[in-house]
Protein backbone atom coordinates (compact mmCIF):
# COMPACT_ATOMS: atom_id res chain seq x y z
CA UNK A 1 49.72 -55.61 -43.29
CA UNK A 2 50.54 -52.60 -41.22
CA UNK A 3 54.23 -51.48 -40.46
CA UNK A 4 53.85 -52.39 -36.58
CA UNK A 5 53.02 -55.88 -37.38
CA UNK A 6 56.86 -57.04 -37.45
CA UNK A 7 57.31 -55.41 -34.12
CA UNK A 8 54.54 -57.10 -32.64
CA UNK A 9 55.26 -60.83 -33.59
CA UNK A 10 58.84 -59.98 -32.62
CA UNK A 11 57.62 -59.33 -29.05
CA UNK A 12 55.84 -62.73 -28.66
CA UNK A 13 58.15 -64.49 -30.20
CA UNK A 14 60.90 -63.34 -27.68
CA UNK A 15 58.32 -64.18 -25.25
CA UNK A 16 58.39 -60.81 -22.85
CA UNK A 17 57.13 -60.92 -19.66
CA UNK A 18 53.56 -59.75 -18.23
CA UNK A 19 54.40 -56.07 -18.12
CA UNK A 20 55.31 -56.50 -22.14
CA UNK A 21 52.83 -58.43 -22.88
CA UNK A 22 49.93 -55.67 -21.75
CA UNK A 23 52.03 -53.20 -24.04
CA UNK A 24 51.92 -55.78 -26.69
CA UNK A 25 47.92 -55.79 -25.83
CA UNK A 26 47.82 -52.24 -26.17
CA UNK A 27 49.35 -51.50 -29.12
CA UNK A 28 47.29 -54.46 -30.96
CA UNK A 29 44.29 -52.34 -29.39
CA UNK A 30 45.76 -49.19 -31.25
CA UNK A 31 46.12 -51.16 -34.96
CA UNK A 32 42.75 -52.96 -34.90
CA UNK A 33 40.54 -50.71 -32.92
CA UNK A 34 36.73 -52.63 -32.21
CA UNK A 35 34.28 -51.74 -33.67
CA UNK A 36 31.63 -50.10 -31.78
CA UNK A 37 28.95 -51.89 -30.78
CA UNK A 38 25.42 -51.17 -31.19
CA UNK A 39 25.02 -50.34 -27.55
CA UNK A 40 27.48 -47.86 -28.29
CA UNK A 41 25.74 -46.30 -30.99
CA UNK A 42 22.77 -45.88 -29.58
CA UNK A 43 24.79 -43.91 -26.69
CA UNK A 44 25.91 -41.84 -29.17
CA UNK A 45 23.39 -41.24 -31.13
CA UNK A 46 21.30 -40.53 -27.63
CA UNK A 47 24.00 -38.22 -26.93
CA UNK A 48 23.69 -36.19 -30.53
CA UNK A 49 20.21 -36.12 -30.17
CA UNK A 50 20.37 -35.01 -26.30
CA UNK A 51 23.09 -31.91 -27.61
CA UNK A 52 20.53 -30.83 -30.43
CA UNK A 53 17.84 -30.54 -27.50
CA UNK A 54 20.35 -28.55 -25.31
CA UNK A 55 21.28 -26.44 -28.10
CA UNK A 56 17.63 -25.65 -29.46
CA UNK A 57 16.63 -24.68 -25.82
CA UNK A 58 19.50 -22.35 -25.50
CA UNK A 59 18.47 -20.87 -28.75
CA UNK A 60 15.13 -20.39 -27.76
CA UNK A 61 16.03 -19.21 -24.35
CA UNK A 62 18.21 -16.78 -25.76
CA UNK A 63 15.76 -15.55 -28.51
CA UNK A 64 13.28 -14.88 -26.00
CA UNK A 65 15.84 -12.70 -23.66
CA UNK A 66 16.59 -10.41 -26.72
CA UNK A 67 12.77 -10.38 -27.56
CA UNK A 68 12.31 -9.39 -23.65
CA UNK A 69 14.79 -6.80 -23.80
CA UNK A 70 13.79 -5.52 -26.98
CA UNK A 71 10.21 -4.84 -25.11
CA UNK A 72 11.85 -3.65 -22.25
CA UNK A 73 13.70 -1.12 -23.75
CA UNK A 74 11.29 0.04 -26.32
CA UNK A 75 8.97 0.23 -23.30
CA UNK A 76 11.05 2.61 -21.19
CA UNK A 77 11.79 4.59 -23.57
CA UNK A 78 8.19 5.12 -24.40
CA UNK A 79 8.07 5.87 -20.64
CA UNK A 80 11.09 8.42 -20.54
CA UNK A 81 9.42 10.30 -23.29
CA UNK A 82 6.16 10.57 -21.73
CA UNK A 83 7.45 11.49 -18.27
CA UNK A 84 9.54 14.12 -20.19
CA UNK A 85 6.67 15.41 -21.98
CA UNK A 86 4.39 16.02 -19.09
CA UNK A 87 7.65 17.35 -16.92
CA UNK A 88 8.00 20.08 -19.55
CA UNK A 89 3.90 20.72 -19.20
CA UNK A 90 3.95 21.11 -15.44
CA UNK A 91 6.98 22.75 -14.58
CA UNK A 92 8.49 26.05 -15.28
CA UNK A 93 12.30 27.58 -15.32
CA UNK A 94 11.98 30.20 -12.39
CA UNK A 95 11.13 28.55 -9.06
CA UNK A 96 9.19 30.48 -6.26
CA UNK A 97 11.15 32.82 -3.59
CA UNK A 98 12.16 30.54 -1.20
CA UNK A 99 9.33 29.58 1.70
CA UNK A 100 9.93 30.89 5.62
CA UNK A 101 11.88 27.88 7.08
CA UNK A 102 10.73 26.87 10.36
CA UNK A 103 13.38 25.20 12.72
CA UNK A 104 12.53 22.96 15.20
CA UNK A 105 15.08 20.90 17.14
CA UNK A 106 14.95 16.82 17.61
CA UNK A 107 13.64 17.52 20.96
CA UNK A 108 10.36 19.68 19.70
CA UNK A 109 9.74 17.44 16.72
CA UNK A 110 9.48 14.38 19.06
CA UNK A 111 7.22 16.10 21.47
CA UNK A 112 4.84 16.69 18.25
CA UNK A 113 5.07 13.45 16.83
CA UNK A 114 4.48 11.87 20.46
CA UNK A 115 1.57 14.00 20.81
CA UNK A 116 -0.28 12.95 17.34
CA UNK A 117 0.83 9.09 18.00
CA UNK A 118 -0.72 8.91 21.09
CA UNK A 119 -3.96 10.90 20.10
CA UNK A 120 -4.20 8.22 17.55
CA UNK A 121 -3.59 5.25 19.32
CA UNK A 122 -6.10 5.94 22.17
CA UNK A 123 -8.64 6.27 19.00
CA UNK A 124 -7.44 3.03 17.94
CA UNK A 125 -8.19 1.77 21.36
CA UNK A 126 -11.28 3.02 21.58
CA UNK A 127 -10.18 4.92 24.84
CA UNK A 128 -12.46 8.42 26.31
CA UNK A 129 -10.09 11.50 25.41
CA UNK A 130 -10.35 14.46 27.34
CA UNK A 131 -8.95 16.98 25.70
CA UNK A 132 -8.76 17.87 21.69
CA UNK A 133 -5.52 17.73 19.56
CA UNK A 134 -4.20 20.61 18.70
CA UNK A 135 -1.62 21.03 15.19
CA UNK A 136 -0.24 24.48 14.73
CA UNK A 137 0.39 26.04 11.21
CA UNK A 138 4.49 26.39 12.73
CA UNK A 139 4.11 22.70 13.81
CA UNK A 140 3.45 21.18 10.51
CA UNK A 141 5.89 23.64 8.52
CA UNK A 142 8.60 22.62 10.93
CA UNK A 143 8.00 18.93 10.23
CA UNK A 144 7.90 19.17 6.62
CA UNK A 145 11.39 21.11 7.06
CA UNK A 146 12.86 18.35 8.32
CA UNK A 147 13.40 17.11 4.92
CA UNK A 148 16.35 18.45 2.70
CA UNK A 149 14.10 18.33 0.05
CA UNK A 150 11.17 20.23 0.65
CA UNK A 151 12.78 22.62 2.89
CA UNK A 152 12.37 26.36 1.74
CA UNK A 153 10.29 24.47 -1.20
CA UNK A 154 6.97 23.54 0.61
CA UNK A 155 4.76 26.01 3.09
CA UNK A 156 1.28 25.24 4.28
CA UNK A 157 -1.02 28.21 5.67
CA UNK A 158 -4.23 27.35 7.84
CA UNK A 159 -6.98 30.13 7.48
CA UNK A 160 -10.86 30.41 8.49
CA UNK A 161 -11.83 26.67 7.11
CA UNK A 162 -9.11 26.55 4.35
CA UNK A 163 -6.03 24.99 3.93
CA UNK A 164 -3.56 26.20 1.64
CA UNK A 165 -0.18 24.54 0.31
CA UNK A 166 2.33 26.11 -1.53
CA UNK A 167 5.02 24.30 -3.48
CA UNK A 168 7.89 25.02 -5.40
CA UNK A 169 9.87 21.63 -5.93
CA UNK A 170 12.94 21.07 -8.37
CA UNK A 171 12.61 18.23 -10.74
CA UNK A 172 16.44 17.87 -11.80
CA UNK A 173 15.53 13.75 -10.81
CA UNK A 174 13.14 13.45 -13.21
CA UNK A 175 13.15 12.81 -17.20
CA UNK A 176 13.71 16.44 -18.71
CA UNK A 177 13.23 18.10 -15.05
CA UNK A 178 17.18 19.54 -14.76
CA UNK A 179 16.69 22.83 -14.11
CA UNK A 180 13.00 23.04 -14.21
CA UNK A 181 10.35 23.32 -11.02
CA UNK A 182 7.04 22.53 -10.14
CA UNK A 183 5.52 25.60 -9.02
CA UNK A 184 2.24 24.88 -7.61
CA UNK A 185 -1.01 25.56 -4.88
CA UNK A 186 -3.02 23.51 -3.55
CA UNK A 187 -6.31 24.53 -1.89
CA UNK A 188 -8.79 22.79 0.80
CA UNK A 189 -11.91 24.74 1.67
CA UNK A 190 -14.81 23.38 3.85
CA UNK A 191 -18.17 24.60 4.18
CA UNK A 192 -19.98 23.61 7.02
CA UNK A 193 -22.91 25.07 6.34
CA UNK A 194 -23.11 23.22 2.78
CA UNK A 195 -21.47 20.15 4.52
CA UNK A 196 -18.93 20.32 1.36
CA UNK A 197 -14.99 19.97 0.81
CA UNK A 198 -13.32 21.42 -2.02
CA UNK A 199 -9.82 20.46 -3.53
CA UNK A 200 -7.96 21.96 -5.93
CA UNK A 201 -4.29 22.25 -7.55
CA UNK A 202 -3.12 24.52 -10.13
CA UNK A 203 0.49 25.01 -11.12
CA UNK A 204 1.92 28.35 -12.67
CA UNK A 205 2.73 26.30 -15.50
CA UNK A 206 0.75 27.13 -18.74
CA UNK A 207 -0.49 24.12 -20.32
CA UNK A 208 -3.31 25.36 -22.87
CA UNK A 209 -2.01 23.28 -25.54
CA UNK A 210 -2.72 20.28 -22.94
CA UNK A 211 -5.85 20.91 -21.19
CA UNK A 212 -7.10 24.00 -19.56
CA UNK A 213 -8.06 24.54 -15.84
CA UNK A 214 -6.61 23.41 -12.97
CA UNK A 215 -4.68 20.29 -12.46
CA UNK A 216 -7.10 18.71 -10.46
CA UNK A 217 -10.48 19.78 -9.06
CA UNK A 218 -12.79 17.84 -6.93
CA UNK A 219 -15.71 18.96 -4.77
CA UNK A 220 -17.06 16.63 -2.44
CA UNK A 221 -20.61 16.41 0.42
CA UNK A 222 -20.21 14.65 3.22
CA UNK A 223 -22.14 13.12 5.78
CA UNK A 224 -21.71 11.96 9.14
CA UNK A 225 -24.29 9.54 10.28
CA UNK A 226 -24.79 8.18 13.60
CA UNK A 227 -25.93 3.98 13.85
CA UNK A 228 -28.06 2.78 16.92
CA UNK A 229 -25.22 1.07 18.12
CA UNK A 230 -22.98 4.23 18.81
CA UNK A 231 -21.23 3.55 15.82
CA UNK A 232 -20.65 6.64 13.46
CA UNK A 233 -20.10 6.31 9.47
CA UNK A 234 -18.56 9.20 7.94
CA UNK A 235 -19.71 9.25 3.97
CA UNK A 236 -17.87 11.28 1.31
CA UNK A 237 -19.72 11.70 -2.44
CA UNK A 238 -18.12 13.36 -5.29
CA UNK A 239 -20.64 16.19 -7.13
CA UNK A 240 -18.00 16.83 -9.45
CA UNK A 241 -14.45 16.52 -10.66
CA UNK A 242 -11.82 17.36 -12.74
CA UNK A 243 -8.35 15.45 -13.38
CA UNK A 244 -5.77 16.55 -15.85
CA UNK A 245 -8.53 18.28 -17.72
CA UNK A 246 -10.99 15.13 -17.62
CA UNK A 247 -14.42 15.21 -15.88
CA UNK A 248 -15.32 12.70 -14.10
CA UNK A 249 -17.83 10.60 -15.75
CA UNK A 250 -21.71 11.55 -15.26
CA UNK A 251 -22.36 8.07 -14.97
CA UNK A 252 -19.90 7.29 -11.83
CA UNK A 253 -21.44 10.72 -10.21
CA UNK A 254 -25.21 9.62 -10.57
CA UNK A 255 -24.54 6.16 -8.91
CA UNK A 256 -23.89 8.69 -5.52
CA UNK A 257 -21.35 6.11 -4.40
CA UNK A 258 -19.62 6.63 -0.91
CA UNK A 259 -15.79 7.02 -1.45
CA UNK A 260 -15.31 5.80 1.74
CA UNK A 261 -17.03 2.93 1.42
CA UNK A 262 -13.77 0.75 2.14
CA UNK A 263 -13.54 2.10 5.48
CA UNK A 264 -16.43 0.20 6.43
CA UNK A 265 -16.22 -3.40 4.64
CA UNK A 266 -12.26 -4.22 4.71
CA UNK A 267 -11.37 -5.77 7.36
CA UNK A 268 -7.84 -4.82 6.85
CA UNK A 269 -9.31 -1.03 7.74
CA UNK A 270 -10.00 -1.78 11.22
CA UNK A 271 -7.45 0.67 12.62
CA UNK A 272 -8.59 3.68 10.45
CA UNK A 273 -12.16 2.98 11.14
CA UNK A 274 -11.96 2.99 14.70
CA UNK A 275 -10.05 6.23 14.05
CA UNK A 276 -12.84 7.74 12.16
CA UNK A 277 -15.45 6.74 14.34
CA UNK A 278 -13.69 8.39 17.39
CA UNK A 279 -13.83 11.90 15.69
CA UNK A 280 -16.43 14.13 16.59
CA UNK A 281 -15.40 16.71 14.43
CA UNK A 282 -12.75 18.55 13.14
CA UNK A 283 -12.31 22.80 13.55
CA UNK A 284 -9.64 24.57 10.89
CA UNK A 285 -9.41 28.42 12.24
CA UNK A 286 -6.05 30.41 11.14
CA UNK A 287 -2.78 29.28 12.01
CA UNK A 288 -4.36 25.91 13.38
CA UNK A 289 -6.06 22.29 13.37
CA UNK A 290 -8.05 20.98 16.12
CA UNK A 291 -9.09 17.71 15.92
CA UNK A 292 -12.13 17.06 18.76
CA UNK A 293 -12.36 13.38 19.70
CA UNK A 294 -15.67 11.83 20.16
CA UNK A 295 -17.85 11.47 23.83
CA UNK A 296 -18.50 7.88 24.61
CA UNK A 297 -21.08 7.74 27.32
């Protein structure tokens, strides 16, 4: 018999009131606890079962976040040492002597920008232009020297059908870039009699031990071809190319397939067709673009 036994006859035998009587209740309750029923157990055992679930999906869930980040982080390192590695191929210690800045105030930039928009738009609209738009060499440089970054790092010089862009940009954001540049040119040369356009960039950084040649060469025919119902498809092919040292594949050159193709079968290319189609032709003499918009009769 337990020690609280006496106690607990000696409270009903003194006959307590109500209030003593529930402690009475509740301290039987406390020596001879019930025994669970089996409504209870299966509650319980539902419950252990339910906590093993919880706790083998946080396992899981937490074995596939390290897995994740192990991927991640193998992955961008893998990146970081690639982007370093071609950084230290294409750029050089000693930049270029800083490019001719051209200033031009808000007021100037906003009269060229307002002049190409509109040129544009009224090609979008399908609109009769008079008169040709007109880029200057000082025009474009001043634009571009609106940004802190490429100003005194970027010039672009307009000769007889060529187009010529210097750069000289510092690469301190990039993986292995502090103190390092890309010195570089960049060439565009039509010839209208050939109905050709050459590309090409080549940097002042040696890279023998990569690939020879330039960075990238491409030389391009295109043809302008006039449709019975005044529309006008402008075709560009590739004759041959070169990109970081790789030619482009014989095959892809054979099959004579127009790059512009796109131009002409998304729908989402409306706007830059109708642009194209309202060019008549296009006139690069030194120091200058003109762009002459198409007659419509």
């Amino acid at each position: 018999m337990s020690r609280l036994e006496p106690e607990l006859y000696k409270k009903l035998i003194d006959g307590d009131d109500d209030a003593d009587l529930e402690s009475v209740v509740v301290d039987v309750e406390a020596v001879y606890p019930q025994k669970p029923s089996r409504s209870s157990k299966k509650e319980t055992l539902t419950k252990i079962r339910s906590s093993g679930v919880v706790s083998c999906c946080c396992k899981c869930i937490l074995i596939t976040l390290a897995l994740t980040t192990v991927v991640a982080f193998v992955v961008s390192l893998g990146t970081y040492v690639w982007m370093k590695d071609v950084v230290q191929h294409l750029t050089v210690t000693t930049p270029h002597d800083r490019f001719p800045v051209v200033d031009m105030t808000e007021a100037e930039v906003s009269v060229v920008k307002d002049r190409v928009t509109l040129f544009v738009d009224e090609l979008r609209a399908g609109k009769t232009i008079d008169k040709p738009l007109v880029v200057t060499q000082d025009e474009i440089n001043g634009l571009l020297c609106q940004s802190d970054f490429l100003r005194g790092n970027i010039m672009v010089t307009i000769q007889q059908d060529n187009i010529q862009e210097d750069y000289s940009l510092p690469t301190w954001m990039l993986p292995g870039g502090k103190g390092r540049f890309f010195v570089a040119q960049e060439h565009l040369v039509v010839d209208q009699a050939k109905d050709t356009v050459e590309i090409e960039m080549d940097t002042a950084a040696k890279h023998q031990d990569w690939f020879d040649g330039p960075l990238w060469l491409a030389q391009l025919n295109y043809v302008v071809k006039n449709h019975k119902d005044s529309a006008r498809m402008f075709e560009l092919y590739l004759e041959h190319g070169t990109f970081f040292g790789q030619s482009a594949p014989e095959e892809f050159i054979a099959k004579h397939q127009n790059l512009l193709e796109f131009l002409y079968e998304d729908d989402d290319c409306e706007d830059a067709r109708a642009v194209v189609e309202g060019i008549e032709r296009v006139s690069i003499e030194p120091g200058k673009i003109t762009i002459y918009p198409r007659r419509r009769d």
